[in-house]
PDB file of N, CA and C in Angstrom:
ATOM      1  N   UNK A   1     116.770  80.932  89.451  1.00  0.00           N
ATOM      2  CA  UNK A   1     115.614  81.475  90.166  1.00  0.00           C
ATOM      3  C   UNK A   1     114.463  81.683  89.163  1.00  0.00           C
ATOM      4  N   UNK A   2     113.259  81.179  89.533  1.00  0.00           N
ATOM      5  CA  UNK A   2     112.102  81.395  88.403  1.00  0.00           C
ATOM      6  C   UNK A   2     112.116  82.884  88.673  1.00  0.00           C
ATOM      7  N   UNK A   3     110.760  83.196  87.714  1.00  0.00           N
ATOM      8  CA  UNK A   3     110.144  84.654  87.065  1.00  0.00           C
ATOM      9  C   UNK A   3     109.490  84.977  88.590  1.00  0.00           C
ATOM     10  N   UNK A   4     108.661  84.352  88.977  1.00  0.00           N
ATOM     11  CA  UNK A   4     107.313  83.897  89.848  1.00  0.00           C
ATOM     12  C   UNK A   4     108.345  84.687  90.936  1.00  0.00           C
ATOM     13  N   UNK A   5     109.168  83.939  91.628  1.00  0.00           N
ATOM     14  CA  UNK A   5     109.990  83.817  92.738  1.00  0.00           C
ATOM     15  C   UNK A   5     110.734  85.073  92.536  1.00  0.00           C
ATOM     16  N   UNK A   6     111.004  85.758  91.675  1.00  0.00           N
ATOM     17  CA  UNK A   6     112.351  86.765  91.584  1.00  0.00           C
ATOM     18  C   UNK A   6     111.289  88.015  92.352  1.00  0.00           C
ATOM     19  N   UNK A   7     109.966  88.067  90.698  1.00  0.00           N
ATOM     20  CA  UNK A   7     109.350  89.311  91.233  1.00  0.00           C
ATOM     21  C   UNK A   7     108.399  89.156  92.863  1.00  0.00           C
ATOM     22  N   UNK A   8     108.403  87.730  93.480  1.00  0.00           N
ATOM     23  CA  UNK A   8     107.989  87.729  94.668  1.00  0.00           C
ATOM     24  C   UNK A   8     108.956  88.797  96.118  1.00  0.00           C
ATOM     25  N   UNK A   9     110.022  88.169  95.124  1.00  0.00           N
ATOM     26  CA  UNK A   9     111.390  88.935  96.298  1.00  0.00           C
ATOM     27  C   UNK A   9     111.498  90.658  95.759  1.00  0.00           C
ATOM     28  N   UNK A  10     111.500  90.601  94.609  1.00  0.00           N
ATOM     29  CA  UNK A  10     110.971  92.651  94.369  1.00  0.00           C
ATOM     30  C   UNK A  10     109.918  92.944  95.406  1.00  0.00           C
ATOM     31  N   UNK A  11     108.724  92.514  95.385  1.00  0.00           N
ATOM     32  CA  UNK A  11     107.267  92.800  95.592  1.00  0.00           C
ATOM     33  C   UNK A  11     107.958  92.871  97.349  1.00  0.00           C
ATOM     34  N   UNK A  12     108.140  92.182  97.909  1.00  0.00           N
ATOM     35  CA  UNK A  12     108.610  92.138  99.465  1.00  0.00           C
ATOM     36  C   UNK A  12     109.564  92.990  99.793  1.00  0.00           C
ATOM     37  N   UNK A  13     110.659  93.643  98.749  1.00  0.00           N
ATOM     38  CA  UNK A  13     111.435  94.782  99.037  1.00  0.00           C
ATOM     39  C   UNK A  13     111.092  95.501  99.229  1.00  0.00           C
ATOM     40  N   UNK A  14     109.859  95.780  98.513  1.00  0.00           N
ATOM     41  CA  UNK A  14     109.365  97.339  98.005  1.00  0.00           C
ATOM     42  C   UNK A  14     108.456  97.252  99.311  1.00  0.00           C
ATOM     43  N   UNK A  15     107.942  96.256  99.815  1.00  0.00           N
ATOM     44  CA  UNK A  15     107.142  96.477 100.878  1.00  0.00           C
ATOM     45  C   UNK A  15     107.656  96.474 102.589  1.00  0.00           C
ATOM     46  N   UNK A  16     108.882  96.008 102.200  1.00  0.00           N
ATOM     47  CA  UNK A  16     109.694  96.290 103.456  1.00  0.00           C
ATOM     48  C   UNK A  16     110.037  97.775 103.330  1.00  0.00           C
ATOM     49  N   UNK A  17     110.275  98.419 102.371  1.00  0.00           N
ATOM     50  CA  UNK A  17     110.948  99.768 102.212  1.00  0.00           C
ATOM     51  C   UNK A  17     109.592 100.143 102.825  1.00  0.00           C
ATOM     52  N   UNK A  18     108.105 100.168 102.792  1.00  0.00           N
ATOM     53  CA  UNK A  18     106.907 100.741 102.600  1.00  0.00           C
ATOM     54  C   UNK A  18     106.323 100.664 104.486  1.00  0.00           C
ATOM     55  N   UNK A  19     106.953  99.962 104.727  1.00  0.00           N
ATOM     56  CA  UNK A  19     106.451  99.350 106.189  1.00  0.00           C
ATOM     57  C   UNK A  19     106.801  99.889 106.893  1.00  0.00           C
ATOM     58  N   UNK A  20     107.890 100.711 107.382  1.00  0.00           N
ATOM     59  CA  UNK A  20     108.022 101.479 108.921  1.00  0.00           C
ATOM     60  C   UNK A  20     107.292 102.899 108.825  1.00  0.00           C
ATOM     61  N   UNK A  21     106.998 103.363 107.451  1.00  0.00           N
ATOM     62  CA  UNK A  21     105.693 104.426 107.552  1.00  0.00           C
ATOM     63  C   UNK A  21     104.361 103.436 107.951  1.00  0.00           C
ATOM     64  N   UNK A  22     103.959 102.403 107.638  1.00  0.00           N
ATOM     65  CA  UNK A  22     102.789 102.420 108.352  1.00  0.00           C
ATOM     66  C   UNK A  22     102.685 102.203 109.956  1.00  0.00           C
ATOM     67  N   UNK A  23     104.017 101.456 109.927  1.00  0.00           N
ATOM     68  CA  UNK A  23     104.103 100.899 111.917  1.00  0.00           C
ATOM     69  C   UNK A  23     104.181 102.419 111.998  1.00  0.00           C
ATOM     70  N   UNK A  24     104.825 103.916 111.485  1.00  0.00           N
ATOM     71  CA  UNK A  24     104.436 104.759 112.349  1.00  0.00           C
ATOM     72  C   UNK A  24     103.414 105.101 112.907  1.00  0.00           C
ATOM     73  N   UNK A  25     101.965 104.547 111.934  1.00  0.00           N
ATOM     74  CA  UNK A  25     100.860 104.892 112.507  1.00  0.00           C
ATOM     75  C   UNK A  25      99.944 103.932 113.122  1.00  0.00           C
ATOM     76  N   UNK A  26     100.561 102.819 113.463  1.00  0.00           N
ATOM     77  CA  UNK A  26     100.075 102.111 114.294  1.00  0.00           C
ATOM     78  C   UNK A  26      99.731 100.641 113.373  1.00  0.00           C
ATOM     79  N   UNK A  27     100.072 100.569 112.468  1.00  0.00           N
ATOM     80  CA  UNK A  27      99.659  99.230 111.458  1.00  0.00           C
ATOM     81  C   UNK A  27     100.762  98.789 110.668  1.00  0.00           C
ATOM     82  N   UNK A  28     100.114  97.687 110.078  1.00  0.00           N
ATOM     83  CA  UNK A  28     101.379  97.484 109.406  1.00  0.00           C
ATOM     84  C   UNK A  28     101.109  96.320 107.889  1.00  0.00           C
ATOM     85  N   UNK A  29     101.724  96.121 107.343  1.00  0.00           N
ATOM     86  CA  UNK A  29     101.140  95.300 106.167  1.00  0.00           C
ATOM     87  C   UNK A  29     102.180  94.156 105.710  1.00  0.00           C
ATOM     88  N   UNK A  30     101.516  92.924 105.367  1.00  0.00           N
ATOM     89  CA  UNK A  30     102.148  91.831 104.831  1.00  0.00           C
ATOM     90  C   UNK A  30     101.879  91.405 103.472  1.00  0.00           C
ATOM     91  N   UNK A  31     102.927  90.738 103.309  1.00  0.00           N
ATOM     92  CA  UNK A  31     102.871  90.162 101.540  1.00  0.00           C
ATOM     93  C   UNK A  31     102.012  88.597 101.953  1.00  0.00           C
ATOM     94  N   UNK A  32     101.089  88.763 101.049  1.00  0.00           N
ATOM     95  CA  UNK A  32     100.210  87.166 101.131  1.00  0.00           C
ATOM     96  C   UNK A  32     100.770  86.409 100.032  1.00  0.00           C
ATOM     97  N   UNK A  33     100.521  87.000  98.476  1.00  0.00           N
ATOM     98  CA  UNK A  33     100.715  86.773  97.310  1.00  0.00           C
ATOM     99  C   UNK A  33     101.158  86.923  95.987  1.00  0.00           C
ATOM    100  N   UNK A  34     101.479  86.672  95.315  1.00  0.00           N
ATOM    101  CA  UNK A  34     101.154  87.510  93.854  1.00  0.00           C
ATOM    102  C   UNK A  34     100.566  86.420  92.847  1.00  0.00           C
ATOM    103  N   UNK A  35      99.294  87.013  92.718  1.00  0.00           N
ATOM    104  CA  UNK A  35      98.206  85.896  91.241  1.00  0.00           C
ATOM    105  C   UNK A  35      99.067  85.802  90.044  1.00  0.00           C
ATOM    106  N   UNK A  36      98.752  84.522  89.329  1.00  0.00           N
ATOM    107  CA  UNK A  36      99.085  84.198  88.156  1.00  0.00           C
ATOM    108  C   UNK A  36      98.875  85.833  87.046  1.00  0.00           C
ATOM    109  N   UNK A  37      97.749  86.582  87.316  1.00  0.00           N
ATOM    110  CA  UNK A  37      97.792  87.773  86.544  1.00  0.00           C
ATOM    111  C   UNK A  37      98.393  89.027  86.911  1.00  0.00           C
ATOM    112  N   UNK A  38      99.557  88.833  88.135  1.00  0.00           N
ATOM    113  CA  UNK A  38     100.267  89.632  88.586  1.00  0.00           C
ATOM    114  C   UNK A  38      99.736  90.558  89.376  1.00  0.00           C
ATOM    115  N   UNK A  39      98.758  90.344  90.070  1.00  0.00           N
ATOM    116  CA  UNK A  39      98.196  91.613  91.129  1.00  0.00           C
ATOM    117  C   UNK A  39      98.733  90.397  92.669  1.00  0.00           C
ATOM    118  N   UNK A  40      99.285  91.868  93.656  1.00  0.00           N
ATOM    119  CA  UNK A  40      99.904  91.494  94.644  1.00  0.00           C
ATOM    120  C   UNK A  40      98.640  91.221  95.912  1.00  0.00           C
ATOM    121  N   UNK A  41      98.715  90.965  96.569  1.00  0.00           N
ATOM    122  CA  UNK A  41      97.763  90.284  97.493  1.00  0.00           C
ATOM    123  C   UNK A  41      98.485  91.081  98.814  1.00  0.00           C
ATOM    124  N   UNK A  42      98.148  91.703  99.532  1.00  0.00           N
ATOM    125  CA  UNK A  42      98.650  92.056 101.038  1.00  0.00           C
ATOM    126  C   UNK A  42      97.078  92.028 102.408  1.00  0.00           C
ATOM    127  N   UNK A  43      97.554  91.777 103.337  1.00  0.00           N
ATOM    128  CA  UNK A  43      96.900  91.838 104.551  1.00  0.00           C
ATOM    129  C   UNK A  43      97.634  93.065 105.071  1.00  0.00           C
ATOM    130  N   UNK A  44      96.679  93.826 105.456  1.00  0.00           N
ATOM    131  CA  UNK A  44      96.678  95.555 106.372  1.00  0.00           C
ATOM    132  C   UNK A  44      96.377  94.583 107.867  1.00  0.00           C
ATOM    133  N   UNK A  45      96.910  95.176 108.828  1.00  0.00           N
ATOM    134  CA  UNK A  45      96.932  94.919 110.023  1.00  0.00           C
ATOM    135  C   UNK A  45      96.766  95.832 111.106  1.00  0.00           C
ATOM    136  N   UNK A  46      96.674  95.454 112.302  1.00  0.00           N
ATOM    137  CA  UNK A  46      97.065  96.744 113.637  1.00  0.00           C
ATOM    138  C   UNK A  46      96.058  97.737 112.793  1.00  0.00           C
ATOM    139  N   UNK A  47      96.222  99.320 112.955  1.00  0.00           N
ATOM    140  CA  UNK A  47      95.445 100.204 112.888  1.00  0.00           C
ATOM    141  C   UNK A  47      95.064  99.836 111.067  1.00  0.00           C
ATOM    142  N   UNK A  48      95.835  99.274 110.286  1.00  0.00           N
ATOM    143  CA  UNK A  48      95.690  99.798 108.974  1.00  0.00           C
ATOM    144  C   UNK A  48      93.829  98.672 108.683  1.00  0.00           C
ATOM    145  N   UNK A  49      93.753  97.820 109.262  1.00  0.00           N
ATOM    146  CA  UNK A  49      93.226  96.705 109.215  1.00  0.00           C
ATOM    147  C   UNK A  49      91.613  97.789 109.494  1.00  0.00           C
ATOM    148  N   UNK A  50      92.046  98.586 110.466  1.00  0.00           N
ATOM    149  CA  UNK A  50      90.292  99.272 110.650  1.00  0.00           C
ATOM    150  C   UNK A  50      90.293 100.533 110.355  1.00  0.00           C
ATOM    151  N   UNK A  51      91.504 101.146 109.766  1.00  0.00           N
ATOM    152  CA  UNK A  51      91.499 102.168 109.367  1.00  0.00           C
ATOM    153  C   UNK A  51      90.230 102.674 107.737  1.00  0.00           C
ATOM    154  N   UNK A  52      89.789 103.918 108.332  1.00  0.00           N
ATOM    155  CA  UNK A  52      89.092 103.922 106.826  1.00  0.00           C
ATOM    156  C   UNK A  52      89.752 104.872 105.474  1.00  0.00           C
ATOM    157  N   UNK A  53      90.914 105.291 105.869  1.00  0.00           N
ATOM    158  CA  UNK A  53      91.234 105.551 105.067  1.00  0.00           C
ATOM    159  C   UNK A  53      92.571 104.627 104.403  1.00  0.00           C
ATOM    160  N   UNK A  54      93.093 103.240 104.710  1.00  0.00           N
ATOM    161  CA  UNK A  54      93.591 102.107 104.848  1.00  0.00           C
ATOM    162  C   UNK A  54      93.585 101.870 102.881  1.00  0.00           C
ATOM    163  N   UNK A  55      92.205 101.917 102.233  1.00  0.00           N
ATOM    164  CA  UNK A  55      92.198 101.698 100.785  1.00  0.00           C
ATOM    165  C   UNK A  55      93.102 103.116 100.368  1.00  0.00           C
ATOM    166  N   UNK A  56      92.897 103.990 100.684  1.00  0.00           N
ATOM    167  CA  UNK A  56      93.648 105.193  99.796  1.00  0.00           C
ATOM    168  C   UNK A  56      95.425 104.871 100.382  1.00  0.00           C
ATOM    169  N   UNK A  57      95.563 104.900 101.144  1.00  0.00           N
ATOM    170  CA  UNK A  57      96.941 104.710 101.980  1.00  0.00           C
ATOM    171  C   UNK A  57      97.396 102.971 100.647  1.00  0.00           C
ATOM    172  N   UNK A  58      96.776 102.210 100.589  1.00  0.00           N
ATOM    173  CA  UNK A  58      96.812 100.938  99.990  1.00  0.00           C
ATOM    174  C   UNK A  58      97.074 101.672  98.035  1.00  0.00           C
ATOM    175  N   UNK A  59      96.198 102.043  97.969  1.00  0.00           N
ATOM    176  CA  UNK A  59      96.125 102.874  96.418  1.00  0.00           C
ATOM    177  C   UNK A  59      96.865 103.732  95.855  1.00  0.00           C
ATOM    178  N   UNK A  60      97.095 104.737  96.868  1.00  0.00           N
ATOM    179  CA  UNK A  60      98.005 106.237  96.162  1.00  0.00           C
ATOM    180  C   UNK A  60      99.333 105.764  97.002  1.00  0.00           C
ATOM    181  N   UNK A  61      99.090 105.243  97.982  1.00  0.00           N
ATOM    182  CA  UNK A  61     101.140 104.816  98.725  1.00  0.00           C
ATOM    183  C   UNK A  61     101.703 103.421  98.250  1.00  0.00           C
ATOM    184  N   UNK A  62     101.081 102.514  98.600  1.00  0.00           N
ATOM    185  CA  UNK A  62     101.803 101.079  98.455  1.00  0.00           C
ATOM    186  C   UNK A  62     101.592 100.785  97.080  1.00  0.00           C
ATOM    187  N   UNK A  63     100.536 100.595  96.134  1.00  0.00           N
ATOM    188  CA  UNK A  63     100.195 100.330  95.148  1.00  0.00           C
ATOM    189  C   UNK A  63     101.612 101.143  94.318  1.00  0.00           C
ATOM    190  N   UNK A  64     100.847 102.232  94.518  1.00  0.00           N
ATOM    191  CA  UNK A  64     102.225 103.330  93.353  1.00  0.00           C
ATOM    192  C   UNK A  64     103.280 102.562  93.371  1.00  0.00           C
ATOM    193  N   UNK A  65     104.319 103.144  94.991  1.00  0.00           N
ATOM    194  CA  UNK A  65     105.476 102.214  94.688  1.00  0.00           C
ATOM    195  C   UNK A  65     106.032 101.196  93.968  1.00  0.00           C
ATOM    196  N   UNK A  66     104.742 100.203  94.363  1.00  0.00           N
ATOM    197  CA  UNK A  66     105.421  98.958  94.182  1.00  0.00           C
ATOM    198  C   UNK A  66     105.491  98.875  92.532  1.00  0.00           C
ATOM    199  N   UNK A  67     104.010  99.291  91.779  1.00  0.00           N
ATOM    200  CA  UNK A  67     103.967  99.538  90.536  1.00  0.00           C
ATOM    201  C   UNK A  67     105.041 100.490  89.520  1.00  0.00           C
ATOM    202  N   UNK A  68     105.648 101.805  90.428  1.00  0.00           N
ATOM    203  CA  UNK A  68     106.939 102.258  90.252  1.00  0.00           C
ATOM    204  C   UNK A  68     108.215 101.282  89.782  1.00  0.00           C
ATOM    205  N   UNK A  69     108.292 100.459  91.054  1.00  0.00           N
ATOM    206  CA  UNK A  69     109.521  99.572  91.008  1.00  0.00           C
ATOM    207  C   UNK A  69     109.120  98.482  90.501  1.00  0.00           C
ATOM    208  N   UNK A  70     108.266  97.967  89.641  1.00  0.00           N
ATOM    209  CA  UNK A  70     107.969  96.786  89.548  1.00  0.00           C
ATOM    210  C   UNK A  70     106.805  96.685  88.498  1.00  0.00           C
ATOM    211  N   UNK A  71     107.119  97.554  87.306  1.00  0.00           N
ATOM    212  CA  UNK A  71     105.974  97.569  86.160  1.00  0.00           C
ATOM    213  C   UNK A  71     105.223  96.743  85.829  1.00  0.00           C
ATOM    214  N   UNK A  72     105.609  95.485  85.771  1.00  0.00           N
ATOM    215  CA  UNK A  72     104.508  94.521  85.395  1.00  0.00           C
ATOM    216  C   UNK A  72     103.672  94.028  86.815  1.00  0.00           C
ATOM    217  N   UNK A  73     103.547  94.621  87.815  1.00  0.00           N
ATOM    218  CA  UNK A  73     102.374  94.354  88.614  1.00  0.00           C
ATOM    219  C   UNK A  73     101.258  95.234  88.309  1.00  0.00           C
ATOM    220  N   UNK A  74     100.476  94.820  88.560  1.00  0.00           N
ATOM    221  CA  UNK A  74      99.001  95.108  87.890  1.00  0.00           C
ATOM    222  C   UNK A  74      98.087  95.966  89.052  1.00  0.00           C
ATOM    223  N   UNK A  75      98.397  95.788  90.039  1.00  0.00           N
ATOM    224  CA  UNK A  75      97.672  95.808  90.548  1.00  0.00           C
ATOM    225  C   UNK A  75      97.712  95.632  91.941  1.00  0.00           C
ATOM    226  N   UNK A  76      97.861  96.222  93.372  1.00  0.00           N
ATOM    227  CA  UNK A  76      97.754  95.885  94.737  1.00  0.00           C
ATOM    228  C   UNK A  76      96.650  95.533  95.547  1.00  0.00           C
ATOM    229  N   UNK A  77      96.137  94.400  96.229  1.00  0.00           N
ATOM    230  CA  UNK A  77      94.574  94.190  96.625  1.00  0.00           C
ATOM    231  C   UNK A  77      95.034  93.650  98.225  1.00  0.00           C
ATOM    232  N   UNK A  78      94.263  94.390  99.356  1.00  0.00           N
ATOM    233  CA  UNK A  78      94.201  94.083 100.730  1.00  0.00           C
ATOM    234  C   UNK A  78      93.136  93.081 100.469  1.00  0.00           C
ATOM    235  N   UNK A  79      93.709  92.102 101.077  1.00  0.00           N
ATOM    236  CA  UNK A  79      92.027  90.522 101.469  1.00  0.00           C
ATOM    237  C   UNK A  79      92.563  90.795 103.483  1.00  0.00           C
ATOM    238  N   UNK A  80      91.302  89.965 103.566  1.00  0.00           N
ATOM    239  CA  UNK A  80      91.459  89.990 104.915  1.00  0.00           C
ATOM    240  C   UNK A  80      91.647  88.638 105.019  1.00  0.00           C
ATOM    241  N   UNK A  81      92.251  88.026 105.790  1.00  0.00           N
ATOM    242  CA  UNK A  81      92.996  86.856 106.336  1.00  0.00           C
ATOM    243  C   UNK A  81      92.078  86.132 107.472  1.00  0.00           C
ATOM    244  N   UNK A  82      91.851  87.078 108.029  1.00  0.00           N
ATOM    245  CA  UNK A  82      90.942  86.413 109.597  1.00  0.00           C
ATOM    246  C   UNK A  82      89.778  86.158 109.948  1.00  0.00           C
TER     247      UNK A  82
END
């Protein structure tokens, strides 16, 4: 299994663990990516998508985690898809 591919399957754990708190509030978030410089790429959806507090929820919740479990990510960034 490459490097690329292993920490792709971390990055998607940590965000499956991260995901039935946001469907509680009506949204929910997907894995798009992870860049050659290791920052993860996600799409916010459902409420999280127009939520305005969606960047802090993205920053102090998902970011941490994943950066918790997964030191060499750099970094968590919502793009919009649509």
């Amino acid at each position: 299994m490459t490097e690329k591919k292993e920490l792709t399957d971390k990055v998607k754990n940590v965000i499956e663990q991260i995901r039935p708190y946001l469907q509680q509030d009506g949204g929910d978030i997907n894995f798009v990516e992870i860049t050659e410089d290791n920052v993860v790429n996600v799409e916010l959806t459902g409420a999280c998508g127009s939520c305005p507090y969606s960047t802090m929820t993205l920053k102090s919740g998902v970011e941490t985690a994943v950066k918790k479990a997964i030191p060499e990510i750099k970094s968590v960034e919502a793009i919009n898809l649509g």
